[in-house]
N, C-alpha and C. Protein backbone atom coordinates (compact mmCIF):
# COMPACT_ATOMS: atom_id res chain seq x y z
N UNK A 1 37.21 8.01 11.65
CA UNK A 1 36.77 9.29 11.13
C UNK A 1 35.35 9.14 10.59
N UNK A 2 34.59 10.19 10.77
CA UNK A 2 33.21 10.16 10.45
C UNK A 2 33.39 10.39 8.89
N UNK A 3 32.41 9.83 8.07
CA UNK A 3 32.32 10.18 6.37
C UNK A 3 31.43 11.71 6.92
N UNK A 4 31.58 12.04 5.89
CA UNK A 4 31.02 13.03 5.55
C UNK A 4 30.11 13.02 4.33
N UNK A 5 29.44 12.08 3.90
CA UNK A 5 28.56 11.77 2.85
C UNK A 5 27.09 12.22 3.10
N UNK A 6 26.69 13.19 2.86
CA UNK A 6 25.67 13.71 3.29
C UNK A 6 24.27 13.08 2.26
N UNK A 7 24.54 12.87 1.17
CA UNK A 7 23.12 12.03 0.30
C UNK A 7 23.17 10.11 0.49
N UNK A 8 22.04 10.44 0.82
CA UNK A 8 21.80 8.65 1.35
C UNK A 8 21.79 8.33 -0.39
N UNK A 9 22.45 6.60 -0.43
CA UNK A 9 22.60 5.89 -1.44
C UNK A 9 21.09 5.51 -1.75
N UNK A 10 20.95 5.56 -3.49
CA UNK A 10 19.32 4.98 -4.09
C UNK A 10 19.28 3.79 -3.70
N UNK A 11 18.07 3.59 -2.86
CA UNK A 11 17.19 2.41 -2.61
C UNK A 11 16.53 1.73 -2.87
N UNK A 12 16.49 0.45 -3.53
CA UNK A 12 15.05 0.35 -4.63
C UNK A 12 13.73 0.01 -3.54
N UNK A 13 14.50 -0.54 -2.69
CA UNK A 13 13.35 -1.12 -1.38
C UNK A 13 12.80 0.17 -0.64
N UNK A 14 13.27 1.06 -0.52
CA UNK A 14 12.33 2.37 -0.53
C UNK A 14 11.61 3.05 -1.30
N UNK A 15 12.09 2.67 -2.56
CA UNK A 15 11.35 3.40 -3.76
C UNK A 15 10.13 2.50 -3.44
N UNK A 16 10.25 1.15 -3.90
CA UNK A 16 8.90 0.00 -3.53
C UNK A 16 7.90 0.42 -2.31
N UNK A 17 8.82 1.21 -1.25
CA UNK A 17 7.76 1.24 -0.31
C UNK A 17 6.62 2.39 -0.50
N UNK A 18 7.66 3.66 -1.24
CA UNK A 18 6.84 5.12 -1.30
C UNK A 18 5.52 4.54 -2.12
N UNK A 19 6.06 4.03 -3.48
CA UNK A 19 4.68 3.45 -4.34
C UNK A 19 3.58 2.89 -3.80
N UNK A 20 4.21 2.11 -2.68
CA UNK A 20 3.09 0.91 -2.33
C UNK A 20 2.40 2.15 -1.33
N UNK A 21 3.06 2.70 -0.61
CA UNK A 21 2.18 4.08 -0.06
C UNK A 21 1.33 4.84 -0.13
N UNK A 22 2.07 5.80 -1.47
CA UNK A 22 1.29 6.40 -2.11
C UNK A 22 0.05 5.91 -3.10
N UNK A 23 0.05 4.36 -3.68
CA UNK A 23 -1.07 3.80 -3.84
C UNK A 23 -2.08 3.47 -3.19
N UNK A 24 -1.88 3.61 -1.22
CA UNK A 24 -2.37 3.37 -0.87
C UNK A 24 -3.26 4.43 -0.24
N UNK A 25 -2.11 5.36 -0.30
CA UNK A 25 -2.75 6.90 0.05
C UNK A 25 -4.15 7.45 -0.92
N UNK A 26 -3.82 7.22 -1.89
CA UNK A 26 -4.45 7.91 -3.15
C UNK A 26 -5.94 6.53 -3.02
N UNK A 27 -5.71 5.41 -2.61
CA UNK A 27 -7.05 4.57 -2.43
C UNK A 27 -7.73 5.22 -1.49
N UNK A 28 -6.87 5.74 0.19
CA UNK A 28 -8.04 5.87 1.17
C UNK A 28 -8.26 7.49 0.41
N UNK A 29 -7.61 8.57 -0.11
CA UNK A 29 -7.88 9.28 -0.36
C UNK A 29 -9.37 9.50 -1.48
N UNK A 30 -9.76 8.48 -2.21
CA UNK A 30 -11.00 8.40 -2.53
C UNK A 30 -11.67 8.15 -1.67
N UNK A 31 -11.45 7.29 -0.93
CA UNK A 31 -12.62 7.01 0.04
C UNK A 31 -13.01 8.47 0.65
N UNK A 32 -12.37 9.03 1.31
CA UNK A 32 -12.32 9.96 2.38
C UNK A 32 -13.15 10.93 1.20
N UNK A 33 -12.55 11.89 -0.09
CA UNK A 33 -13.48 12.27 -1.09
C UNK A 33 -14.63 11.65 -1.39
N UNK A 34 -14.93 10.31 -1.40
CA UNK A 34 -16.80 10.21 -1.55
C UNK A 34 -17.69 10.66 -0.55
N UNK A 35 -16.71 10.38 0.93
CA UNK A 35 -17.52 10.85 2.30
C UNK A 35 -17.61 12.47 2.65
N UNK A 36 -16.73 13.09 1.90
CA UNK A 36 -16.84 14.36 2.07
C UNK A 36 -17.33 14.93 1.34
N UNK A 37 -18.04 14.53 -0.31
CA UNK A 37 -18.42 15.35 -1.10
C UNK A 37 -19.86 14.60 -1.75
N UNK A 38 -19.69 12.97 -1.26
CA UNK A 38 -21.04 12.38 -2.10
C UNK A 38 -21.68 11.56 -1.09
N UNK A 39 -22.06 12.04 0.06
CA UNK A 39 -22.28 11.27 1.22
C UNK A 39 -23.28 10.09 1.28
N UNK A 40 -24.09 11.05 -0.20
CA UNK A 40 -25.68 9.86 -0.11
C UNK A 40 -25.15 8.49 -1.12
N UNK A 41 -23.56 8.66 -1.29
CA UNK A 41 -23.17 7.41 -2.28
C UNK A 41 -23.06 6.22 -1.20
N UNK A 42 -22.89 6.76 0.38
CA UNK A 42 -22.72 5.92 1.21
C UNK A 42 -22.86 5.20 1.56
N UNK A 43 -24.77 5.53 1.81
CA UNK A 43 -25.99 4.74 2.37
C UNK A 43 -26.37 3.90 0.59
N UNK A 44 -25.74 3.42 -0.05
CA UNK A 44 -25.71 2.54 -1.29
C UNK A 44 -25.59 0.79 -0.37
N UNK A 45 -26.63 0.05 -0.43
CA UNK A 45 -26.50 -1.16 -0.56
C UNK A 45 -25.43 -1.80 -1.28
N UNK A 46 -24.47 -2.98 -1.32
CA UNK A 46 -24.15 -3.35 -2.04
C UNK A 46 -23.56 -4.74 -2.31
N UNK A 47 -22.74 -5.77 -2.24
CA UNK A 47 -23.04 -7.23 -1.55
C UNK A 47 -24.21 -7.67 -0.86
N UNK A 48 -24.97 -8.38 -1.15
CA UNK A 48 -25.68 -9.00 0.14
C UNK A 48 -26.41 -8.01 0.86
N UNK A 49 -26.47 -6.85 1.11
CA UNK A 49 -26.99 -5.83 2.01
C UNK A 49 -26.48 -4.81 2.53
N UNK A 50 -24.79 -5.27 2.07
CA UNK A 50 -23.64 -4.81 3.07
C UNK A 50 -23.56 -3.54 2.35
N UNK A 51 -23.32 -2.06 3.00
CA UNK A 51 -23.24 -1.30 2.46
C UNK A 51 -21.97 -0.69 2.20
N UNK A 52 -21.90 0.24 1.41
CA UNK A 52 -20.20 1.07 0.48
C UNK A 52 -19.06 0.95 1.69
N UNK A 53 -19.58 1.83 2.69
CA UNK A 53 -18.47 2.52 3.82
C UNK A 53 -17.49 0.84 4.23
N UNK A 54 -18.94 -0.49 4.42
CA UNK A 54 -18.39 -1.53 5.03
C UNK A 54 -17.47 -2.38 3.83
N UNK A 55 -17.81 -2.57 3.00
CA UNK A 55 -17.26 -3.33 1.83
C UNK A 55 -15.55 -2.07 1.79
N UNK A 56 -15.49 -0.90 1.42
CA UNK A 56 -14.68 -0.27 1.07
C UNK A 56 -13.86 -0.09 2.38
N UNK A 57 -14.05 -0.44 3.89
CA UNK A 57 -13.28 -0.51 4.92
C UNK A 57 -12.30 -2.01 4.62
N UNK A 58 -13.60 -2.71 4.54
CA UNK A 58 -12.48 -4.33 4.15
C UNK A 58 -11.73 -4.57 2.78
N UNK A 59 -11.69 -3.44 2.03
CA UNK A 59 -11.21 -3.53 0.67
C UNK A 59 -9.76 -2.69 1.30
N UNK A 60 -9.78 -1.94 2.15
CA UNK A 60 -8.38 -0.95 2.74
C UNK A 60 -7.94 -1.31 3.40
N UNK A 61 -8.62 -2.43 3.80
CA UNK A 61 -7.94 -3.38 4.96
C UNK A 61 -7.17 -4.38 4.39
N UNK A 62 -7.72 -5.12 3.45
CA UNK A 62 -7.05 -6.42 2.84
C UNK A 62 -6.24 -5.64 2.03
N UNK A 63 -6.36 -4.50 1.17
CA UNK A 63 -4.84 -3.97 0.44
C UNK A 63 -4.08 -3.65 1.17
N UNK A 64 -4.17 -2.84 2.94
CA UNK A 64 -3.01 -3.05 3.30
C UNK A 64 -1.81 -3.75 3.36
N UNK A 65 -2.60 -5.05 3.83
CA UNK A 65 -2.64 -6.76 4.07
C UNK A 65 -1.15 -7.49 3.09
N UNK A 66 -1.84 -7.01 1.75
CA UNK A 66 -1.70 -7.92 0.35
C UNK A 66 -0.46 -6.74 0.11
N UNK A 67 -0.38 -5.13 0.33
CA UNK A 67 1.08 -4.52 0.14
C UNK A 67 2.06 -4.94 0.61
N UNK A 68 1.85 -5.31 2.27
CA UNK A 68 2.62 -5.85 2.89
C UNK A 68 3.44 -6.86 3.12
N UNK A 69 2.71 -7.74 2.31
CA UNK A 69 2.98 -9.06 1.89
C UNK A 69 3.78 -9.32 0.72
N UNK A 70 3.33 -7.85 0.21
CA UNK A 70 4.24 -8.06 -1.22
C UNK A 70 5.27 -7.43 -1.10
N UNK A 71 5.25 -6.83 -0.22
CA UNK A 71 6.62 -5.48 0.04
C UNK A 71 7.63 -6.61 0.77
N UNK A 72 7.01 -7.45 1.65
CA UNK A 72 8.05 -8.51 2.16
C UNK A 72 8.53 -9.70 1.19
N UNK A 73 7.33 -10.23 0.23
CA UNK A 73 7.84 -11.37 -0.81
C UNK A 73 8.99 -10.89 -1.36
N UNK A 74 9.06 -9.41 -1.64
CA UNK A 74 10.06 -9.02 -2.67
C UNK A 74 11.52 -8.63 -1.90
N UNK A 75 11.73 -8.27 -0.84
CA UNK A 75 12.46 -8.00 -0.28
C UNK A 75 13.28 -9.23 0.54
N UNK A 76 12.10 -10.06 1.14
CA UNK A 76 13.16 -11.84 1.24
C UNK A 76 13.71 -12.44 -0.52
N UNK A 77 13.18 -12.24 -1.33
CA UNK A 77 13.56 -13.15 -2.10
C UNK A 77 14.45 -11.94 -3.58
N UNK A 78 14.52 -10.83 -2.79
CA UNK A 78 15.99 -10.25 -3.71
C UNK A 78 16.52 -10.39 -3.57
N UNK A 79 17.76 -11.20 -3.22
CA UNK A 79 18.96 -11.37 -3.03
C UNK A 79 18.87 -13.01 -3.79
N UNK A 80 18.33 -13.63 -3.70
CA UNK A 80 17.70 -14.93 -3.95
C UNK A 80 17.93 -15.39 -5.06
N UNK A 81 19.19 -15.38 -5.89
CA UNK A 81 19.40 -15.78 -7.16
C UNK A 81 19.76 -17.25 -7.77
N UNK A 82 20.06 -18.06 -8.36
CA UNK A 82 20.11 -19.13 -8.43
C UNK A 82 21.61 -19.33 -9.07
N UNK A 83 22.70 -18.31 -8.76
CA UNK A 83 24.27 -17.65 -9.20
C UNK A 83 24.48 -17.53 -7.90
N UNK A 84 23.83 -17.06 -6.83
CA UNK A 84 24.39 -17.00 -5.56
C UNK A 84 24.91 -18.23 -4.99
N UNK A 85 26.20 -17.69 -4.36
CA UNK A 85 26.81 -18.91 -3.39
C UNK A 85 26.51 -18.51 -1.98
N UNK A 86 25.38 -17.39 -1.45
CA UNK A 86 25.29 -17.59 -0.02
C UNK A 86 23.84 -18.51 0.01
């Protein structure tokens, strides 16, 4: 017989993911707001020569990177107790 349970059970490993999301949303979402409203913040030098757009592409790149990494550290090593017998 099919359940009939229509509300999915709380997830904490989904909750972890929306956050890590929406933190990540709300990062490119500045970006995308400086380019649409402060364009001449763009052409800003900044490392070495390297300018905003390039530094702030590899800054959205490596937080992808480093969410992902953390979204997986935490998810292999929950179950991971030192009481567990598996």
């Amino acid at each position: 017989m099919i359940s009939e349970n229509k509300t999915a059970p709380h997830n904490d490993n989904s909750t972890l993911g929306f956050v890590f999301f929406f933190f990540y949303v709300a990062l490119y979402s500045f970006f995308v707001f400086l380019n649409a409203f402060f364009p001449e913040k763009m052409t800003t030098f900044t490392i070495s020569g390297i300018n905003l757009p390039v530094i702030y592409g590899f800054i959205l790149i490596t937080s992808a990177v480093l969410l992902a990494l953390i979204y997986s550290y935490v998810l292999r090593n929950k179950g991971n107790h030192s009481g567990d017998s598996n």
